[in-house]
Protein backbone atom coordinates (compact mmCIF):
# COMPACT_ATOMS: atom_id res chain seq x y z
CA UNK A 1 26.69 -88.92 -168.79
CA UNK A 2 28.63 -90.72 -165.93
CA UNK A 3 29.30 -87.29 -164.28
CA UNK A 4 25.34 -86.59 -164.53
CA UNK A 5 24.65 -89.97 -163.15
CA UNK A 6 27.02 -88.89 -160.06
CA UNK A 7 25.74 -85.80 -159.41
CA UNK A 8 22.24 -86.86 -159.29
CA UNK A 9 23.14 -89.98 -156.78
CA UNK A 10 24.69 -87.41 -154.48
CA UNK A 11 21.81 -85.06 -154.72
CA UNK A 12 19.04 -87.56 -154.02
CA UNK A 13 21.42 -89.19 -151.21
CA UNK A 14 21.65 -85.85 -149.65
CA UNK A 15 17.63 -85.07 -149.76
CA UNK A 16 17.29 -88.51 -148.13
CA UNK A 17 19.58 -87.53 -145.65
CA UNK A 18 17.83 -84.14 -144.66
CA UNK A 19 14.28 -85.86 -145.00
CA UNK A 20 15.38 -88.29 -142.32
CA UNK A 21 15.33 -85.93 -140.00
CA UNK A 22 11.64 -85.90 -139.77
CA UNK A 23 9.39 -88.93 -140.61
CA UNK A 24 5.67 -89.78 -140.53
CA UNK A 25 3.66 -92.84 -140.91
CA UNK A 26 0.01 -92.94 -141.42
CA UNK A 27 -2.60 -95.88 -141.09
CA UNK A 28 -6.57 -96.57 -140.28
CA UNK A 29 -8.55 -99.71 -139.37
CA UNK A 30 -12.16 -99.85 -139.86
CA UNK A 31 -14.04 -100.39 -136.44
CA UNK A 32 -17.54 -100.21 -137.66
CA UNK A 33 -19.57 -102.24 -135.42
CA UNK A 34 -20.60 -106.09 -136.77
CA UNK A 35 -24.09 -106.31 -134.44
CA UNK A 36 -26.10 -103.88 -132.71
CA UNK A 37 -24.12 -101.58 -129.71
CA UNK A 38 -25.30 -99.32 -127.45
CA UNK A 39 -24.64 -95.80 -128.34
CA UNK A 40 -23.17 -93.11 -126.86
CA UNK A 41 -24.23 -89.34 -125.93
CA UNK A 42 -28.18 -88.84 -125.31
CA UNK A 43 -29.42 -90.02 -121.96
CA UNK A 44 -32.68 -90.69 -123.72
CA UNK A 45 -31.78 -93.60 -125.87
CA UNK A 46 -32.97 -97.07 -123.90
CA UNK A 47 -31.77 -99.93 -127.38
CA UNK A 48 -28.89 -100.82 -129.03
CA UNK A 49 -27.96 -99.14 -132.70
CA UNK A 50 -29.81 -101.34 -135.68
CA UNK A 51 -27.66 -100.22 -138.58
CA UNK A 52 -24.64 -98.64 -140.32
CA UNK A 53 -25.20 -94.77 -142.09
CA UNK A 54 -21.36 -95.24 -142.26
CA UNK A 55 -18.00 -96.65 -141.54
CA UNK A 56 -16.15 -95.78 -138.11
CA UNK A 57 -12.08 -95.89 -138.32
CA UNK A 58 -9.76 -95.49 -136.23
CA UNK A 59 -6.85 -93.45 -137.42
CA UNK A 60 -2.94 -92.73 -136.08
CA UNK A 61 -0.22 -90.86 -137.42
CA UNK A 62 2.92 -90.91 -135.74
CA UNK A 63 5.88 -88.53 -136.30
CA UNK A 64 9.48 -89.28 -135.80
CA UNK A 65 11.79 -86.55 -135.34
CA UNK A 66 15.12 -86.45 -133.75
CA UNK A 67 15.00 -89.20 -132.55
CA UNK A 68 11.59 -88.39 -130.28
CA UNK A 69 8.55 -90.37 -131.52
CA UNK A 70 4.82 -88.79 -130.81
CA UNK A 71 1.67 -90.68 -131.79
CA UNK A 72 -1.72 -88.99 -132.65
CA UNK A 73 -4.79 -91.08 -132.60
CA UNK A 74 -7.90 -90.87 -132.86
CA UNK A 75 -11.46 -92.24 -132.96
CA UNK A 76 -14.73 -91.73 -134.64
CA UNK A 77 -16.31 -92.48 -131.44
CA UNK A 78 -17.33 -90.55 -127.67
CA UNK A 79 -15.69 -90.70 -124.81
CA UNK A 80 -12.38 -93.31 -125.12
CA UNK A 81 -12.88 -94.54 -121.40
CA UNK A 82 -9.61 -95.28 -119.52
CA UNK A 83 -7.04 -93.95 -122.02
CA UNK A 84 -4.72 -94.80 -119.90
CA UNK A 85 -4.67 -98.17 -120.53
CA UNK A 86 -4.85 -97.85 -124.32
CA UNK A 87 -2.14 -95.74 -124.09
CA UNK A 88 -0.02 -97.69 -121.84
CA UNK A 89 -0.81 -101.02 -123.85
CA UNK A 90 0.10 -98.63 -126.77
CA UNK A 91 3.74 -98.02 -125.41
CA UNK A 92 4.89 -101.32 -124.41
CA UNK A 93 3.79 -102.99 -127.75
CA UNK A 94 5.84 -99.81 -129.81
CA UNK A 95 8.09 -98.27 -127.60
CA UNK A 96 6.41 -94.80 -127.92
CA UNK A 97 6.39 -93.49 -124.53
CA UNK A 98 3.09 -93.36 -122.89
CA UNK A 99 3.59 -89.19 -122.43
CA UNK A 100 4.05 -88.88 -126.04
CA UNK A 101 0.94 -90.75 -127.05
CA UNK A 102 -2.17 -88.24 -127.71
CA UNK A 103 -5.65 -90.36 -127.78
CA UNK A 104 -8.79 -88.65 -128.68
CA UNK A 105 -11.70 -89.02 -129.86
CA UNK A 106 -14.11 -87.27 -132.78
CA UNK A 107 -16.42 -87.23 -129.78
CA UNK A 108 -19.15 -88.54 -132.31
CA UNK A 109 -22.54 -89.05 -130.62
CA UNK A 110 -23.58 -91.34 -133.53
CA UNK A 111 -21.50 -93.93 -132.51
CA UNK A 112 -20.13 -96.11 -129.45
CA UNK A 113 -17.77 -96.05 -126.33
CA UNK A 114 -15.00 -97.92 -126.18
CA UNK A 115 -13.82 -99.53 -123.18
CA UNK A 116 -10.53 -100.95 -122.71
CA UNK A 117 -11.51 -104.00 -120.04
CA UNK A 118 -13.38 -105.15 -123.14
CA UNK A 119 -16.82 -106.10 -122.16
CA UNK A 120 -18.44 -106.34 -125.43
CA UNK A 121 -17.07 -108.21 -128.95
CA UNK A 122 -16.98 -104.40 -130.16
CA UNK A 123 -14.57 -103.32 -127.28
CA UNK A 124 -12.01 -106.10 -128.54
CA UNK A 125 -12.88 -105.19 -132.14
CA UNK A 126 -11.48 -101.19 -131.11
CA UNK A 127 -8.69 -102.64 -128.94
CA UNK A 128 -7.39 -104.35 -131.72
CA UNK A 129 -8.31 -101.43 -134.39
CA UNK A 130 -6.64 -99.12 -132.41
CA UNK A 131 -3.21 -101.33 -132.07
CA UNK A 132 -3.13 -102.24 -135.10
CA UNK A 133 -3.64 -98.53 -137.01
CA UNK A 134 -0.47 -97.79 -134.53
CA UNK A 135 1.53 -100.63 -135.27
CA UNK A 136 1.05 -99.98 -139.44
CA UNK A 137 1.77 -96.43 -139.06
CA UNK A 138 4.70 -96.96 -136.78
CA UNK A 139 5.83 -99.77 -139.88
CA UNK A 140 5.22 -97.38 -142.52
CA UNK A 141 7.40 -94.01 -141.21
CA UNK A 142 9.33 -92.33 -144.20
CA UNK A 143 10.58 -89.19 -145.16
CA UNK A 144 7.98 -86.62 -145.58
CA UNK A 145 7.14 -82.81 -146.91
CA UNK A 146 5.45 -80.75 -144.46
CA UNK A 147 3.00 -77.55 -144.61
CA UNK A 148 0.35 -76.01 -142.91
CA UNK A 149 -2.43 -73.62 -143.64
CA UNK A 150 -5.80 -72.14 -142.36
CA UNK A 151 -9.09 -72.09 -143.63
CA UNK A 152 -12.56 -71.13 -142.46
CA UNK A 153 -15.76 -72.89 -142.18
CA UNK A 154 -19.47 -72.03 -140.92
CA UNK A 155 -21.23 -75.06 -140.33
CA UNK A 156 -20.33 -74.72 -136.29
CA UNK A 157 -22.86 -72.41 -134.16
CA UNK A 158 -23.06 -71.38 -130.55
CA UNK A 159 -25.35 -73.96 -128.83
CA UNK A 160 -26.12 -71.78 -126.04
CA UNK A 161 -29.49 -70.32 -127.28
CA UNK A 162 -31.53 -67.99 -125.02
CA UNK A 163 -35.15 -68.34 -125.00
CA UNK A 164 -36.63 -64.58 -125.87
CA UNK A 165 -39.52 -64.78 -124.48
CA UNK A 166 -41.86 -66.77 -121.75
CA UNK A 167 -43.29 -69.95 -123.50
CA UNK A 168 -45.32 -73.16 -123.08
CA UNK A 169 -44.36 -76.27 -124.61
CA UNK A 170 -45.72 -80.17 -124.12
CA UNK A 171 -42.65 -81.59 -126.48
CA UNK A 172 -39.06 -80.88 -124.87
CA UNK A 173 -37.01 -79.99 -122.75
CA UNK A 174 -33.27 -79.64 -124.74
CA UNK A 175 -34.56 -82.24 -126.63
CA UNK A 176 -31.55 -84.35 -126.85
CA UNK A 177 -31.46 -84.76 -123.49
CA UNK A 178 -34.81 -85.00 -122.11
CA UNK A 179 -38.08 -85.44 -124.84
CA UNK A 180 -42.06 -85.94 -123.99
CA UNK A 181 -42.32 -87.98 -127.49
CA UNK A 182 -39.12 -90.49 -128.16
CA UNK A 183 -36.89 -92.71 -126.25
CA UNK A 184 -37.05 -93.30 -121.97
CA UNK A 185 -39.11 -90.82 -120.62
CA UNK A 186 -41.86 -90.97 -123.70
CA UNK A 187 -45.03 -90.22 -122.27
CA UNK A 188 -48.84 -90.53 -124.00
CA UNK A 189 -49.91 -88.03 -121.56
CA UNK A 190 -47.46 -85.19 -122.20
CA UNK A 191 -47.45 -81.73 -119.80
CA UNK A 192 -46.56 -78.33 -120.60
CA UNK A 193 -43.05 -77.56 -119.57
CA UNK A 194 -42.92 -73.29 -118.97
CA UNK A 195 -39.80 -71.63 -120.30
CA UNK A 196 -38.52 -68.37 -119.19
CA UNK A 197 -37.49 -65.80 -121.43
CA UNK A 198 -33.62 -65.06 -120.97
CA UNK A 199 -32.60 -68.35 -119.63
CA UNK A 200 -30.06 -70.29 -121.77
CA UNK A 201 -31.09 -73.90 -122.92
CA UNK A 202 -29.13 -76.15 -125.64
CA UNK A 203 -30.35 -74.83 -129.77
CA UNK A 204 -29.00 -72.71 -132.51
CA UNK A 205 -27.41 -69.20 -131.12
CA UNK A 206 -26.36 -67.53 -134.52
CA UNK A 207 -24.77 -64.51 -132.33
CA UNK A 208 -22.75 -66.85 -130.32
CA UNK A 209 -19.36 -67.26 -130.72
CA UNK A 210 -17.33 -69.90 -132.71
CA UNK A 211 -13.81 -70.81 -134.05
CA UNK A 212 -14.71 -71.04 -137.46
CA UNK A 213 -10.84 -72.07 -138.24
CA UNK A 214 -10.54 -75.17 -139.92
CA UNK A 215 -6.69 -75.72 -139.81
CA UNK A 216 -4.60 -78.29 -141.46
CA UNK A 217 -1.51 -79.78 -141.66
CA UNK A 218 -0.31 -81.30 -144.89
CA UNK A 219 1.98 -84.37 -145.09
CA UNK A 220 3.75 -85.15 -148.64
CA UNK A 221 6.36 -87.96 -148.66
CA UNK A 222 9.94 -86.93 -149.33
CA UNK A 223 8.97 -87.69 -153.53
CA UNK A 224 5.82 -84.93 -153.22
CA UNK A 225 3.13 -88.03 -153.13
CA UNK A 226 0.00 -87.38 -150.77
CA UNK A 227 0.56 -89.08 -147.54
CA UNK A 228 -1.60 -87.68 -144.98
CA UNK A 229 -3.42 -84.40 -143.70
CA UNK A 230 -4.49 -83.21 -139.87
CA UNK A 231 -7.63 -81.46 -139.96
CA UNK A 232 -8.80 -79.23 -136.78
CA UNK A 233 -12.00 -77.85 -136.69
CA UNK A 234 -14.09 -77.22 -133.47
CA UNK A 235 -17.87 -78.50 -133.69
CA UNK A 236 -19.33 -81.48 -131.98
CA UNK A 237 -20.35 -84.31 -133.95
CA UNK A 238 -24.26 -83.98 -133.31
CA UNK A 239 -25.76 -83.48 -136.45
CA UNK A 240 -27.86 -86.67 -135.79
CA UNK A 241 -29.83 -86.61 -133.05
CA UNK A 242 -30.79 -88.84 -129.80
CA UNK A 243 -33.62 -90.53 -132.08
CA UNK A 244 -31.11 -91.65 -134.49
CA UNK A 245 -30.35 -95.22 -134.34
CA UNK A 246 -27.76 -96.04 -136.83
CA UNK A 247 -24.15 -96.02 -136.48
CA UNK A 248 -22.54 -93.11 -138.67
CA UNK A 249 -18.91 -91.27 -138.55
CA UNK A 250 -21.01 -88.21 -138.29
CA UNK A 251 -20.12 -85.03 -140.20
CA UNK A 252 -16.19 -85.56 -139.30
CA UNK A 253 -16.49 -89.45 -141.17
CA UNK A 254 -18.15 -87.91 -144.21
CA UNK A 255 -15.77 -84.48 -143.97
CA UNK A 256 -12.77 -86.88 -144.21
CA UNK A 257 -13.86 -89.51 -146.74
CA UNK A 258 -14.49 -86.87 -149.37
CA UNK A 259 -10.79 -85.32 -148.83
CA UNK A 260 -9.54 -88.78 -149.28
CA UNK A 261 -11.23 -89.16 -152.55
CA UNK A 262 -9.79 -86.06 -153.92
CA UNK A 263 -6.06 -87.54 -153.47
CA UNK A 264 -5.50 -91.00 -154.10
CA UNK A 265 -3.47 -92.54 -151.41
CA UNK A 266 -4.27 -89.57 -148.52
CA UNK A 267 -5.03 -90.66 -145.75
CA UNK A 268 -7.03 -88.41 -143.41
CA UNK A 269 -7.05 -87.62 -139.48
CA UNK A 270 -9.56 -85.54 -137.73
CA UNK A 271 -8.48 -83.92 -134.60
CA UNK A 272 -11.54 -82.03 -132.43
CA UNK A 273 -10.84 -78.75 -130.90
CA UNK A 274 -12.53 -76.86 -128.26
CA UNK A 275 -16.04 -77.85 -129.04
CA UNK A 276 -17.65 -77.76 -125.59
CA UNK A 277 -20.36 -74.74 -126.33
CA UNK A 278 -20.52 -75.52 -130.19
CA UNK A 279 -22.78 -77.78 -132.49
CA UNK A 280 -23.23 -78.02 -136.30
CA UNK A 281 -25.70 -75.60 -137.66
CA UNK A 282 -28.12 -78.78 -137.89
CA UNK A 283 -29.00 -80.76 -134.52
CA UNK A 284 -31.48 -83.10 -135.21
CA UNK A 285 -34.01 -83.29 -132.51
CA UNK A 286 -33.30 -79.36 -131.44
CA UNK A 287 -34.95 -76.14 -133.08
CA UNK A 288 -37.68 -78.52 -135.26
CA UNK A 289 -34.56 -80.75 -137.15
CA UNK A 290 -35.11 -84.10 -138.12
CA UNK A 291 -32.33 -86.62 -137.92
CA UNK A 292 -31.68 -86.90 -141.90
CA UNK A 293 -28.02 -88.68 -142.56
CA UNK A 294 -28.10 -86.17 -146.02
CA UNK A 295 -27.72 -83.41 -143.86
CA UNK A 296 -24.83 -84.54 -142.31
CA UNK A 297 -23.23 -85.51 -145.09
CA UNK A 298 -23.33 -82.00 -146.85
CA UNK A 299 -21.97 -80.36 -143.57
CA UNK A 300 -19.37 -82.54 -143.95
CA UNK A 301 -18.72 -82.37 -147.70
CA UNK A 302 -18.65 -78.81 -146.88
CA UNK A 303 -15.77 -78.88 -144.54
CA UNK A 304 -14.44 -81.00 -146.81
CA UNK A 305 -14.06 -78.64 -149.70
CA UNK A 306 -12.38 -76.37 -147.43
CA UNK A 307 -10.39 -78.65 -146.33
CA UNK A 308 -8.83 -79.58 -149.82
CA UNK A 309 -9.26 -75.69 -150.69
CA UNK A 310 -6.35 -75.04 -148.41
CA UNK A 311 -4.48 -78.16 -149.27
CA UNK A 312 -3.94 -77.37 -152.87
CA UNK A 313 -2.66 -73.46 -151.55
CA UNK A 314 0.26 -75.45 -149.67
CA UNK A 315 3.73 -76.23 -150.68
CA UNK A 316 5.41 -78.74 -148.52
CA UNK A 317 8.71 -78.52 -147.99
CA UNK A 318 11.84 -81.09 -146.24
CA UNK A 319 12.38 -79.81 -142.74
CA UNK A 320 15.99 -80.44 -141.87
CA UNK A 321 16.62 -81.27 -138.30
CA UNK A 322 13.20 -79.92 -136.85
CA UNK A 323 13.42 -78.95 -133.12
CA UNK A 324 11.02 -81.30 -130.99
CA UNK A 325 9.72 -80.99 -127.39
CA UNK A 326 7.04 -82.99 -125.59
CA UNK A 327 6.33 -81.15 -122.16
CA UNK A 328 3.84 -82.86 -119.89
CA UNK A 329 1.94 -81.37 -116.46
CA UNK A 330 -1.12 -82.08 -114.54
CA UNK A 331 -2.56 -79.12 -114.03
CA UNK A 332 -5.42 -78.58 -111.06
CA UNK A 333 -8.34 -76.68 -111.37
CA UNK A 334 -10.97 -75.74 -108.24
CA UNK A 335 -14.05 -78.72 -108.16
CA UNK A 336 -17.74 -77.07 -108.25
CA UNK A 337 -18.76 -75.85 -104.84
CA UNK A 338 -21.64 -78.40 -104.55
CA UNK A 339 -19.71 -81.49 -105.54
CA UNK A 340 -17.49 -80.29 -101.78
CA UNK A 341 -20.86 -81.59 -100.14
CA UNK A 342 -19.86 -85.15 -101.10
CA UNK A 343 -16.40 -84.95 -100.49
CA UNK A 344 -14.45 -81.93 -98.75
CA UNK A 345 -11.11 -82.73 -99.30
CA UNK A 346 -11.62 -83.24 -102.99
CA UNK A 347 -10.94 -79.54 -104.71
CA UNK A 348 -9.27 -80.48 -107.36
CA UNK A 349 -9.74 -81.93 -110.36
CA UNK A 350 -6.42 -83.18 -112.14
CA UNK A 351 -6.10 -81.69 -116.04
CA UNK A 352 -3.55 -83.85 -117.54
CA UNK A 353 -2.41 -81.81 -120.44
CA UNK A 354 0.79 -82.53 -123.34
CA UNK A 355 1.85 -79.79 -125.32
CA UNK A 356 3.73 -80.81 -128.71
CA UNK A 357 6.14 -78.90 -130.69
CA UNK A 358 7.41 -79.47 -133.67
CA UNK A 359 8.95 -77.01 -135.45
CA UNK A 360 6.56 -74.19 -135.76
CA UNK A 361 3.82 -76.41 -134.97
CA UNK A 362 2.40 -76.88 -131.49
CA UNK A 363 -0.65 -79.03 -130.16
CA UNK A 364 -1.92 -78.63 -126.54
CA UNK A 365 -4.39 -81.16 -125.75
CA UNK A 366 -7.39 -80.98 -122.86
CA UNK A 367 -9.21 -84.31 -121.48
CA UNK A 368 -12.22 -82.92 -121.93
CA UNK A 369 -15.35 -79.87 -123.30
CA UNK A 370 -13.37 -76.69 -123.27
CA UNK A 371 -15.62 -73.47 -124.66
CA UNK A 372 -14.83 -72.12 -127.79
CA UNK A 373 -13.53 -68.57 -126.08
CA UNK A 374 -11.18 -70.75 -124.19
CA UNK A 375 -9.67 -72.54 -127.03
CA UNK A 376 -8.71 -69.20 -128.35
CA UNK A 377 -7.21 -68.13 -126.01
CA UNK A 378 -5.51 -71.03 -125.46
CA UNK A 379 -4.12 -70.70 -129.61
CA UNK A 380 -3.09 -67.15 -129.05
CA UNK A 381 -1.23 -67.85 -125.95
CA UNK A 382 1.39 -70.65 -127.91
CA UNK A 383 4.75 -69.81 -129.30
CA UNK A 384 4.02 -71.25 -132.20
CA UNK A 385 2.67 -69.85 -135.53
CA UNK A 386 0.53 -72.82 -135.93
CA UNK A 387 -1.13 -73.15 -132.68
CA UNK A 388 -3.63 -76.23 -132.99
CA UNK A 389 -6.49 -77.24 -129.32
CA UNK A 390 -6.70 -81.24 -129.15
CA UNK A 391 -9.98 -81.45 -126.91
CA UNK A 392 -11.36 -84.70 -125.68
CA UNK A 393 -7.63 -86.26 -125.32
CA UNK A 394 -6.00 -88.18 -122.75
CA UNK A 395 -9.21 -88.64 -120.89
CA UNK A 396 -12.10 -87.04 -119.84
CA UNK A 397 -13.28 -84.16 -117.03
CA UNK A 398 -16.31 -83.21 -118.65
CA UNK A 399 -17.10 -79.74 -119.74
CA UNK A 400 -15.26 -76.54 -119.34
CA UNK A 401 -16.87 -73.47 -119.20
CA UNK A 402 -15.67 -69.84 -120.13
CA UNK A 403 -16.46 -67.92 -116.31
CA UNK A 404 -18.82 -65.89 -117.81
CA UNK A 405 -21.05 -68.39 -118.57
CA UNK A 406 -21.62 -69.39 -115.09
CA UNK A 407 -23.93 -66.63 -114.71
CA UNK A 408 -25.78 -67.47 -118.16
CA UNK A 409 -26.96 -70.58 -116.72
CA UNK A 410 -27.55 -73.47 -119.20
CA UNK A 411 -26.97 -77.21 -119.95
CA UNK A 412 -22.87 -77.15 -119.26
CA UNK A 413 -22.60 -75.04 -116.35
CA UNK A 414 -25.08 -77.47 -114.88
CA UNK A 415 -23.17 -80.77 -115.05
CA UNK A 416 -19.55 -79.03 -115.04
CA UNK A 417 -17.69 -80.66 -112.08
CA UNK A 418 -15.29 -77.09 -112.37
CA UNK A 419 -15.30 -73.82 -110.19
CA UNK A 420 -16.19 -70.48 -112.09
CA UNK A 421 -12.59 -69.40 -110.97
CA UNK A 422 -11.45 -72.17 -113.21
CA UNK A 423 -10.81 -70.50 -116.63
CA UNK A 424 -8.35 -67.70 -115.24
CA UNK A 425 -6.42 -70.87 -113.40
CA UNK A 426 -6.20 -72.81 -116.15
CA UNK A 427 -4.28 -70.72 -118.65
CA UNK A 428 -2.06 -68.94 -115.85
CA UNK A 429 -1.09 -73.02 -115.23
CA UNK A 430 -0.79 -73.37 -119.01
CA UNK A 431 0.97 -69.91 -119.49
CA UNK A 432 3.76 -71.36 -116.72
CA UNK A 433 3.74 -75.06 -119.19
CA UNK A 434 4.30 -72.84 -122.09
CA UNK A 435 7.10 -70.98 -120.77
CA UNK A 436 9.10 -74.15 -120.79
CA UNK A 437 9.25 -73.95 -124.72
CA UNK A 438 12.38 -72.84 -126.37
């Protein structure tokens, strides 16, 4: 019995030792506004929220490995202004180097943006969410099981509908943008705004194309227990509309509270991909939807069961001594010819991108709207087997359209603040990042 007892000290001593090698601690902290806030991404709302659908969080997960620590946080929210200083306040309170801390958002447009001078009771209320999920997760690292897996989902479609035919309408104009009958520019005496067939305006394109890859990344502690699960999937979180009023986690909130209640004591991180030309199958306020909160809680129950589909297909496994490299560049793309009228000697506009690796996982992050197409490309070109897009991270540029959409037309080529010869720039500048991996 003694010689048992031995032999199983020294075999759980030496699984502790390997699982030391790489560690990962999880935490959340609810953010859901107290009062009414004014809401991000429709120009057409004018008034603050006046309810709660759902909960906002806040989530981090932070991986140490080799001695290298990376954070990954993120918010069910739009547009984290100034990550910067989040990032840098971040680093000095936990030591995590500012490169190695990837902030992004859901980039939910039922909800809120923070910002970090802290105008508002509700920016403070985020500050402090946000340092205190990191702080917890940094306090909770342990051993941990790792796997990773792929699944697909079809609640994303191409946004970039073209109009088939010439048309009259007195109601919209991309409707989440502009509208006759809600929000700023209501009018009683609406006019008939002509559409030409073959131009491109914001609705459902089912021919469009999509990443319909809902990837994942499963976290077990070093005893098999649930700890914590990435999810990727590219779709912006629009299901609700510009006349929705109520603060909701959007399809992504309700995707990743039903994972959590299938496994007691998972906790759940959504990271966005390259969502720039894609929305959920339902928009309200576009192609006749209403904003209905039941809608967007199936299309994210839906995710959801693909989600823990793939979950239950995975084995996680003790990596011993994973390889880990953080490379960092600012890459510069060409600014839009007309915005050269304001300013000549501002052609660039600075990309700050990170690129993770760990193991045979990689994440390449984008501060901004990158096109589906893009995305892909931007997968296929990694060294990795697992090849993940982190969009809306480390900042903001605005969108980034594929070059052949610049002769499309439509809602993102408009307001894009990047050159057509952008696309072909950006991945020879990533291709030369890449090349720096082992």
């Amino acid at each position: 019995m003694r010689i048992v007892c031995i032999v199983s000290l020294l075999f759980a001593v030496a699984v502790a030792g390997r699982a030391q090698d790489l560690r990962a601690g999880y935490a959340k902290a609810d953010i859901t506004p107290t009062g009414p806030v004014m809401m991000g991404g429709y120009d057409l709302r004018g008034s603050p929220s006046d309810g709660v659908h759902d909960r906002l969080y806040v989530r981090a997960l932070v991986f140490d490995a080799a001695g290298i620590r990376a954070a990954f946080l993120e918010a069910d929210v739009i547009m984290i202004q100034r990550t910067d200083i989040f990032r840098r306040k971040i680093s000095e309170a936990t030591g995590i180097p500012e490169a190695n801390i990837l902030l992004g958002d859901a980039h939910n447009h039922a909800a809120p943006s923070p910002n970090p001078e802290q105008k508002t009771e509700w920016d403070r209320q985020f500050s402090d969410g946000l340092m205190k999920a990191t702080m917890q997760a940094v306090a909770n690292l342990q051993p941990v099981r790792i796997a990773a897996g792929s699944g697909h989902s079809r609640i994303a479609m191409n946004r970039r509908q073209v109009k088939p035919a010439d048309s009259d309408s007195p109601s919209t104009y991309d409707e989440n943008n502009s509208s006759q009958s809600f929000g700023k520019y209501k009018t009683d005496k609406p006019v008939l705004v002509h559409e030409f067939g073959g131009v491109v305006r914001l609705g459902a394109n089912p021919m469009g194309p999509i990443d319909d890859a809902v990837q994942i990344v499963r976290l077990d502690t070093a005893a098999g227990h649930p700890l914590a699960v990435m999810i990727h999937y590219a779709c912006h979180g629009t299901s609700l509309g510009g006349r929705n009023s109520k603060i909701s986690g959007e399809w992504m909130g309700s995707m990743q509270a039903y994972v959590e209640e299938q496994f007691p004591g998972l906790g759940a991180i959504y990271l966005q991909g390259a969502a720039g030309d894609i929305n959920p199958r339902v928009v309200g306020g576009l192609d006749g939807n209403a904003d209905n909160i039941e809608n967007t809680w199936a299309l994210g129950e839906e995710v959801g069961r693909e989600v823990v589909r793939v979950y239950r297909l995975l084995s996680p496994e003790l990596w011993p001594k994973p390889s880990v490299q953080i490379e960092t560049a600012e890459i510069l793309l060409p600014r839009q010819y007309r915005e050269l009228l304001q300013d000549f000697t501002a052609t660039a506009v600075k990309v700050p991108t990170t690129v993770v690796r760990i193991g045979d996982l990689m994440w390449t992050t984008f501060p901004g709207e990158m096109f589906s197409n893009i995305g892909r490309q931007v997968k296929a070109a990694s060294p990795a087997t697992y090849a993940h897009v982190m969009g809306y991270t480390n900042g903001y540029i605005g969108y980034f359209p594929e070059q052949k959409a610049y002769a499309e037309g439509g809602y993102e080529v408009a307001v894009t603040h990047l050159d057509p010869a952008a696309e072909r720039i950006y991945l020879r500048a990533l291709a030369e990042l890449l090349m720096r991996f082992r």
